[in-house]
Every structure is written in structure tokens, then in C-alpha cells.
PDB file of N, CA and C in Angstrom:
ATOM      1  N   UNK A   1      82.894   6.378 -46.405  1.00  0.00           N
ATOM      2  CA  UNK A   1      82.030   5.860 -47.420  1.00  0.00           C
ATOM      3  C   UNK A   1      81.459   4.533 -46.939  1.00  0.00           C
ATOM      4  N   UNK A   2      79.829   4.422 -46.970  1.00  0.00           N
ATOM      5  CA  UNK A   2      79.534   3.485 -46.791  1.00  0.00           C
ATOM      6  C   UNK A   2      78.875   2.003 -47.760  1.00  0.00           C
ATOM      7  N   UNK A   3      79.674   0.784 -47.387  1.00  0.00           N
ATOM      8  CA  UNK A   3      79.411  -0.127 -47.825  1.00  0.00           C
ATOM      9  C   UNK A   3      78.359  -1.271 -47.470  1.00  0.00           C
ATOM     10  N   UNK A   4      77.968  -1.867 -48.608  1.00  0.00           N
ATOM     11  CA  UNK A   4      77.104  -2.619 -48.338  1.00  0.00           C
ATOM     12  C   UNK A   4      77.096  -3.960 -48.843  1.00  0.00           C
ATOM     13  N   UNK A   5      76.478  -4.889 -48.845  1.00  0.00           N
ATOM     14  CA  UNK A   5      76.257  -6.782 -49.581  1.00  0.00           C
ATOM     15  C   UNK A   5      75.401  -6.259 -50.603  1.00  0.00           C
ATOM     16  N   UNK A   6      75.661  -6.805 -51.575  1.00  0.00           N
ATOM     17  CA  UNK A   6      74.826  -6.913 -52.955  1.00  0.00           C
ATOM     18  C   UNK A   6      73.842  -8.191 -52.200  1.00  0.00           C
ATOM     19  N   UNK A   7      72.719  -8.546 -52.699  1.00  0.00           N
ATOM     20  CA  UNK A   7      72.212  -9.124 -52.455  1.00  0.00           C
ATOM     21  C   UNK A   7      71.309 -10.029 -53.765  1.00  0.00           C
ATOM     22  N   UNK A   8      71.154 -11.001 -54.276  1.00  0.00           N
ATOM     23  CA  UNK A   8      70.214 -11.641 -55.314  1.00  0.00           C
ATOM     24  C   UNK A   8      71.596 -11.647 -56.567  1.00  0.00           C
ATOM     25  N   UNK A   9      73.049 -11.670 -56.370  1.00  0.00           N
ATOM     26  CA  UNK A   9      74.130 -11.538 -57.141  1.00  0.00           C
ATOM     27  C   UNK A   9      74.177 -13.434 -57.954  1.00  0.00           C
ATOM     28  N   UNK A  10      75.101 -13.683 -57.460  1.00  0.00           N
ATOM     29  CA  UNK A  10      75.544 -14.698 -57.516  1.00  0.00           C
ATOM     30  C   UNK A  10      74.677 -15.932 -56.602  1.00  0.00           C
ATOM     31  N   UNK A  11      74.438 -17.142 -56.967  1.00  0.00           N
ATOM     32  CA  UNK A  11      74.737 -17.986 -56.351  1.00  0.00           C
ATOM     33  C   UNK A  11      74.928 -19.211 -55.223  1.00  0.00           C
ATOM     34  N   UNK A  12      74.669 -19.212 -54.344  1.00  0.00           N
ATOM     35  CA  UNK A  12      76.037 -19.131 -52.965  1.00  0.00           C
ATOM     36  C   UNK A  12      75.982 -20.600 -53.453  1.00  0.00           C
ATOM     37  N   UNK A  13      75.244 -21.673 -53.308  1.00  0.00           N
ATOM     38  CA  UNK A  13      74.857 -23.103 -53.127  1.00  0.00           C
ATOM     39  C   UNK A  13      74.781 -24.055 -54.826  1.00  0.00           C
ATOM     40  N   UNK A  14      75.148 -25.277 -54.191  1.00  0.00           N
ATOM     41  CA  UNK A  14      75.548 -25.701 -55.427  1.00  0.00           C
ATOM     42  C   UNK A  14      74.171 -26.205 -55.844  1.00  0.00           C
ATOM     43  N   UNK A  15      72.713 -26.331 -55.534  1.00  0.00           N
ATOM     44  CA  UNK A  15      71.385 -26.333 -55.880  1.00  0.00           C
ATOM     45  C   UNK A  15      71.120 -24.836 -56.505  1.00  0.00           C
ATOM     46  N   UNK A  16      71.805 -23.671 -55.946  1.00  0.00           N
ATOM     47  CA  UNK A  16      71.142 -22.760 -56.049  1.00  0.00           C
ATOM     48  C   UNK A  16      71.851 -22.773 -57.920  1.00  0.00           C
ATOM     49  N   UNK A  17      73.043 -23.179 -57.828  1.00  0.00           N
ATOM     50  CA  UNK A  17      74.133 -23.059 -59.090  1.00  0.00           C
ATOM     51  C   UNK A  17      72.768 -23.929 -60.137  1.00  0.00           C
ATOM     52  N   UNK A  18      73.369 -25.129 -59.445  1.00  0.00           N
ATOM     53  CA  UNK A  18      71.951 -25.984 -60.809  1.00  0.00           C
ATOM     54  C   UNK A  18      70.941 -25.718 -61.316  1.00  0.00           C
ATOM     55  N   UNK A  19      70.060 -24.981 -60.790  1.00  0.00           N
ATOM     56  CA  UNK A  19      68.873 -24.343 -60.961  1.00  0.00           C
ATOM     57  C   UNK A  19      68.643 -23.404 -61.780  1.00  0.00           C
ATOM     58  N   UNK A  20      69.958 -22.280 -61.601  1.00  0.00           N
ATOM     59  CA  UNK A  20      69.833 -21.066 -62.706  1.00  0.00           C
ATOM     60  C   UNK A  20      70.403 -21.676 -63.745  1.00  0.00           C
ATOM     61  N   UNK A  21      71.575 -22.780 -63.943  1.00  0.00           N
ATOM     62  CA  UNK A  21      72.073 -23.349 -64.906  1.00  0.00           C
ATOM     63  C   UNK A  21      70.444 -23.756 -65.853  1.00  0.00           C
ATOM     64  N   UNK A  22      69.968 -24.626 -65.125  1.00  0.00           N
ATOM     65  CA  UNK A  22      68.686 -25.048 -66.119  1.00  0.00           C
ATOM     66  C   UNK A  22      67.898 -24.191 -66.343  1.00  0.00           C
ATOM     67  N   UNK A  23      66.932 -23.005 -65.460  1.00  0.00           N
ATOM     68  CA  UNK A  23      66.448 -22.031 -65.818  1.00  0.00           C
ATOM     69  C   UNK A  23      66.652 -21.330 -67.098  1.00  0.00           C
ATOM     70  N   UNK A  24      68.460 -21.645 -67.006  1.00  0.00           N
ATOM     71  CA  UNK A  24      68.518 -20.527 -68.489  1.00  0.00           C
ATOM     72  C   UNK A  24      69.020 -21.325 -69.626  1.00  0.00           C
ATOM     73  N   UNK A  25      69.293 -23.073 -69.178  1.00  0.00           N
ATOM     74  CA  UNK A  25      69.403 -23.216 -70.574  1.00  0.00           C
ATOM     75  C   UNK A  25      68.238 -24.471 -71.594  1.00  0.00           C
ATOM     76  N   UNK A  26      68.212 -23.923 -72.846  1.00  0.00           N
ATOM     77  CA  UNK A  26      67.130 -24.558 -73.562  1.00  0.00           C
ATOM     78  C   UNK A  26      67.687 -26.331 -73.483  1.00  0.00           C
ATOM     79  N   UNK A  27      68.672 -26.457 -73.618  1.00  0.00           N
ATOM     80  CA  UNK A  27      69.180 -27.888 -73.500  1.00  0.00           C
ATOM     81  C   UNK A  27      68.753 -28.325 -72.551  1.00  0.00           C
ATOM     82  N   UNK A  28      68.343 -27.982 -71.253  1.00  0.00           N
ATOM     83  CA  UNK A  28      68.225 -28.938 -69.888  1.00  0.00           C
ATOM     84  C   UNK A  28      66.855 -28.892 -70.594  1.00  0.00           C
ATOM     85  N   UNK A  29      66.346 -28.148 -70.964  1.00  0.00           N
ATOM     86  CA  UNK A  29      63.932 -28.474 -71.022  1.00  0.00           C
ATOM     87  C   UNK A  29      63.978 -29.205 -72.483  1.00  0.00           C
ATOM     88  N   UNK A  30      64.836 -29.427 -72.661  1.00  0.00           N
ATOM     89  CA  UNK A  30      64.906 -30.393 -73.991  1.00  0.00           C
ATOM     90  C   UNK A  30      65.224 -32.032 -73.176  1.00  0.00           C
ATOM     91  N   UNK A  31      65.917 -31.699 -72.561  1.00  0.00           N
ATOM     92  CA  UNK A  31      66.029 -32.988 -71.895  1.00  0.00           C
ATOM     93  C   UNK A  31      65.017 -33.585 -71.019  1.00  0.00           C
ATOM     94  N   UNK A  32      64.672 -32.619 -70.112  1.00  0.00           N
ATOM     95  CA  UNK A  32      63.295 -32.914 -69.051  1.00  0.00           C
ATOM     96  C   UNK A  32      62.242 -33.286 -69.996  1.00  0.00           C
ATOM     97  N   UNK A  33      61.998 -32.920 -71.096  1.00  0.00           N
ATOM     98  CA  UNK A  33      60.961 -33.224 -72.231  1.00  0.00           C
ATOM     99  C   UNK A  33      61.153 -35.021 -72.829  1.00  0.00           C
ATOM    100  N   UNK A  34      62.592 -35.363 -72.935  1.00  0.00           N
ATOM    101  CA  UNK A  34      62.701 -36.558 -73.522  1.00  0.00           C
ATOM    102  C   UNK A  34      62.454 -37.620 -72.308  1.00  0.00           C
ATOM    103  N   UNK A  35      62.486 -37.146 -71.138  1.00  0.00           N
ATOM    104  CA  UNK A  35      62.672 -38.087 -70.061  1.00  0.00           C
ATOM    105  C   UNK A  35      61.300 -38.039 -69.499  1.00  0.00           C
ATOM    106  N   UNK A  36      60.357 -37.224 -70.107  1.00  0.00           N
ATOM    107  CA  UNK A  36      58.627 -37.048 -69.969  1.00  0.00           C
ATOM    108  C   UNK A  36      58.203 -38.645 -71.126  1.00  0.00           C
ATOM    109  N   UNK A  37      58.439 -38.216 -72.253  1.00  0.00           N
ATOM    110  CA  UNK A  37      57.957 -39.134 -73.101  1.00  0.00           C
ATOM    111  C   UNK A  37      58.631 -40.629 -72.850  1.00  0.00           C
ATOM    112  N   UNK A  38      59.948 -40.338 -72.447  1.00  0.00           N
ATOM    113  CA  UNK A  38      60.326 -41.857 -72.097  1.00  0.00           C
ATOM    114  C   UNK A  38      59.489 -42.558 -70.852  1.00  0.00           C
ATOM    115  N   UNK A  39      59.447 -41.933 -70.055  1.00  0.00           N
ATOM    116  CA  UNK A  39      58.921 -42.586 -68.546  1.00  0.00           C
ATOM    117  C   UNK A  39      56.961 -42.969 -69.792  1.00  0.00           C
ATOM    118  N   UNK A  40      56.558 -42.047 -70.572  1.00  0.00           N
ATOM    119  CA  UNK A  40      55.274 -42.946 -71.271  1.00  0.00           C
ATOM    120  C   UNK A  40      55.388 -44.046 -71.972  1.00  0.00           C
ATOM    121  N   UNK A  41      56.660 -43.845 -72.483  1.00  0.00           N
ATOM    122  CA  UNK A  41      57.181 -45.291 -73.602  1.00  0.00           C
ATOM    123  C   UNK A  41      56.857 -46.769 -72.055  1.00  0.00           C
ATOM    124  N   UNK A  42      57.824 -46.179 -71.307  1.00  0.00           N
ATOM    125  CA  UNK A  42      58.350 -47.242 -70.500  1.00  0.00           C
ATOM    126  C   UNK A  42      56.850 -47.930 -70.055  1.00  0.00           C
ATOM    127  N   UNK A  43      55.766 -46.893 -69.451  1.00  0.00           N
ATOM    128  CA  UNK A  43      54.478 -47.341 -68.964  1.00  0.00           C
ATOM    129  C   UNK A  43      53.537 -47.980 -70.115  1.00  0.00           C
ATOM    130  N   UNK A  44      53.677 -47.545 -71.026  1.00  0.00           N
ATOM    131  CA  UNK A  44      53.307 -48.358 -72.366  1.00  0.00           C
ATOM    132  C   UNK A  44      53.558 -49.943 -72.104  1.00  0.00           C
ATOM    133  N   UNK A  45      54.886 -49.803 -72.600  1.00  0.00           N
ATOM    134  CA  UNK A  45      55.788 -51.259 -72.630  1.00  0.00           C
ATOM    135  C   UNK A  45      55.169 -51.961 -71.311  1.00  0.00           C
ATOM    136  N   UNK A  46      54.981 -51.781 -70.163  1.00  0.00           N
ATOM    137  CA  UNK A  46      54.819 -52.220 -69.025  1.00  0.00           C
ATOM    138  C   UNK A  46      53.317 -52.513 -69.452  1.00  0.00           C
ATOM    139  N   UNK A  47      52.556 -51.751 -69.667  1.00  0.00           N
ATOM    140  CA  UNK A  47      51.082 -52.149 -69.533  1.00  0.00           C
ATOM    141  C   UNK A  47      50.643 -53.345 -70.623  1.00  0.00           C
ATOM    142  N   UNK A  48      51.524 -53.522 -71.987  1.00  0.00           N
ATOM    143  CA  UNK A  48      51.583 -54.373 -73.134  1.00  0.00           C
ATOM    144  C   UNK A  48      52.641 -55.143 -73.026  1.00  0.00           C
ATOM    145  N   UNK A  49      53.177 -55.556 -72.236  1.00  0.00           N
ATOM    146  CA  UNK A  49      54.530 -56.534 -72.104  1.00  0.00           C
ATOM    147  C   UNK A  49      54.224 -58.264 -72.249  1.00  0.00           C
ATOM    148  N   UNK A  50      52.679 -58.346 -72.073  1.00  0.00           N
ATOM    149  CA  UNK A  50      52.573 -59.926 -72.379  1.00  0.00           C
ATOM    150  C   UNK A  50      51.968 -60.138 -73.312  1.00  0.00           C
ATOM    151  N   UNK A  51      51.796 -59.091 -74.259  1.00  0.00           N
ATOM    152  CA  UNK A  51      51.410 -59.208 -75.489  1.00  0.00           C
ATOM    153  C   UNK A  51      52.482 -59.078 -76.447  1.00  0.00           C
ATOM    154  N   UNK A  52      53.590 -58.164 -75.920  1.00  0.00           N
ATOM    155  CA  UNK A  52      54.803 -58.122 -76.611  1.00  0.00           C
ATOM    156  C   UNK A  52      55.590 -59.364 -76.633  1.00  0.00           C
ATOM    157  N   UNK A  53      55.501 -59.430 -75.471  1.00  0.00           N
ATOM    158  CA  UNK A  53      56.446 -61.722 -75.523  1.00  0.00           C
ATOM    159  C   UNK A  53      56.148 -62.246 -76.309  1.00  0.00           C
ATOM    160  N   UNK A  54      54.522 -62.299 -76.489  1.00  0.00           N
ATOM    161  CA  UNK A  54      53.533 -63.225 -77.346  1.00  0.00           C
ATOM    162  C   UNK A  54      54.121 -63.380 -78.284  1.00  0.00           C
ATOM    163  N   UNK A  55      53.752 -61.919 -79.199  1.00  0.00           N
ATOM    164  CA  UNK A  55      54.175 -61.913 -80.664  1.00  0.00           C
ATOM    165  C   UNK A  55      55.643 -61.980 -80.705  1.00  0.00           C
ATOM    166  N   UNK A  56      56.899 -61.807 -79.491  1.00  0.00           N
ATOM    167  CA  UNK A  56      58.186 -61.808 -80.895  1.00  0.00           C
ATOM    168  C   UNK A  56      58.102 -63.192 -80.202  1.00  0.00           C
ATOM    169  N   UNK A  57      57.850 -64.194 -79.571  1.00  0.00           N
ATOM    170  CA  UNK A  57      57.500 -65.426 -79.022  1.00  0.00           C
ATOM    171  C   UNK A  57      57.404 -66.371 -80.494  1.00  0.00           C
ATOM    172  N   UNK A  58      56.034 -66.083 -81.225  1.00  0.00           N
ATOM    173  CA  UNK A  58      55.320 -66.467 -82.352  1.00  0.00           C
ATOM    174  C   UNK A  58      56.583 -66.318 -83.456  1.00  0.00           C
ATOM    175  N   UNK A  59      56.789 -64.788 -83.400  1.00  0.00           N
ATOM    176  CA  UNK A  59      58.072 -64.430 -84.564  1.00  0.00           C
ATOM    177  C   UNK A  59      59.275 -65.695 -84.306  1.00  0.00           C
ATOM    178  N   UNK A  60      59.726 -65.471 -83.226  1.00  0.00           N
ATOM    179  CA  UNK A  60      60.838 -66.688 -83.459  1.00  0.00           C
ATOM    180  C   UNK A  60      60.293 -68.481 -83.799  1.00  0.00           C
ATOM    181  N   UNK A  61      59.093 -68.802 -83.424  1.00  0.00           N
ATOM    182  CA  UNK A  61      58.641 -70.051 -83.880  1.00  0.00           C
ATOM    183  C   UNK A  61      58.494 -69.868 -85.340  1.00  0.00           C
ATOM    184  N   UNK A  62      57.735 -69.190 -85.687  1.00  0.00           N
ATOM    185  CA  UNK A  62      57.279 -69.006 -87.606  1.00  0.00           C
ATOM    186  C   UNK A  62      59.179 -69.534 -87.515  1.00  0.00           C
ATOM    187  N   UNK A  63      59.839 -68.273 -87.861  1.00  0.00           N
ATOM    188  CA  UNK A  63      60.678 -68.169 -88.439  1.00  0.00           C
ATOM    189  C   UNK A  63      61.758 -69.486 -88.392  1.00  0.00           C
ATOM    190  N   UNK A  64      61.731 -70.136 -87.166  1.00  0.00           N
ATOM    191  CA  UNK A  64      62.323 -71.125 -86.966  1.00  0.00           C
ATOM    192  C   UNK A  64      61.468 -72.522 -87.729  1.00  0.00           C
ATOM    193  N   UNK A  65      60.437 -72.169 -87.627  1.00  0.00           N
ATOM    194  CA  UNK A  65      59.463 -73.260 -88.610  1.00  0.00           C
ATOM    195  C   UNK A  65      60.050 -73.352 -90.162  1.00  0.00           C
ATOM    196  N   UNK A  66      60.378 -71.954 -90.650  1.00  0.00           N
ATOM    197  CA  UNK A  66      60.290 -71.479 -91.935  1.00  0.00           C
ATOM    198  C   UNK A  66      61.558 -72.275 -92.213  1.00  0.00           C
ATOM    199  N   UNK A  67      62.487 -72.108 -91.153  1.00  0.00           N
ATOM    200  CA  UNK A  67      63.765 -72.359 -91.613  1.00  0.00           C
ATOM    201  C   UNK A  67      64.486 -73.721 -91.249  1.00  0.00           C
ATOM    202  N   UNK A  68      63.828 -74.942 -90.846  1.00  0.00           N
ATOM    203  CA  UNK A  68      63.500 -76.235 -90.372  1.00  0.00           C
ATOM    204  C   UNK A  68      63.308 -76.996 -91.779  1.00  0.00           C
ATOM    205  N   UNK A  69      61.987 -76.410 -92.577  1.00  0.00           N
ATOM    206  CA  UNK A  69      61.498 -76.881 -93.774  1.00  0.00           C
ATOM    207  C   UNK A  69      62.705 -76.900 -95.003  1.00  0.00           C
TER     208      UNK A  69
END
């Protein structure tokens, strides 16, 4: 009787492991999705960052003004 290798079975490599892991599960493209919108947050923040100083800059003077009086 003759035998043979299955072939396209399992596996072999621990990239090859990771890959079908995410392929099949909805949790990893839920994640690749949050780490899409974060990397826009982050370029946001970066492109408005000296306008952001500004104002909580201002916020802590008012408030320290407010609370002086």
C-alpha cells in the first residue's frame, strides 16, 4: 500500500501559525482596525500639537487667575 504527505495540512512555521490564527479570527481585524484609527488620532495630535499647548497653556493661567482672586 502506497503512502503519501498530505500537503496544505497543518502549519509547519510559527509565521505560517500567526497568519491563519488572524485570517480566521474576527478579534485580530478588530484590532488592526483600532490601531488604523489610532496611528490618525496620533497624526492629528502631531499636526495640532502647538495649538493644543496653547489652549490647555491659557486653561491653566485663567484658572490659576480665577483662583488667585
Amino acid at each position: 500500500m502506497a503512502t503519501y504527505k498530505k500537503r496544505g495540512g497543518k502549519p509547519k512555521t510559527k509565521v505560517d501559525i500567526q497568519q491563519s490564527i488572524e485570517d480566521e479570527s474576527t478579534t485580530a481585524e478588530v484590532f488592526n482596525t483600532l490601531d488604523e484609527g489610532v496611528s490618525k488620532t496620533e497624526q492629528w495630535v502631531i499636526a495640532k500639537q502647538k495649538y493644543i499647548f496653547i489652549i490647555v497653556g491659557l486653561a491653566a493661567v485663567l484658572i490659576l487667575g480665577f483662583f488667585r482672586i
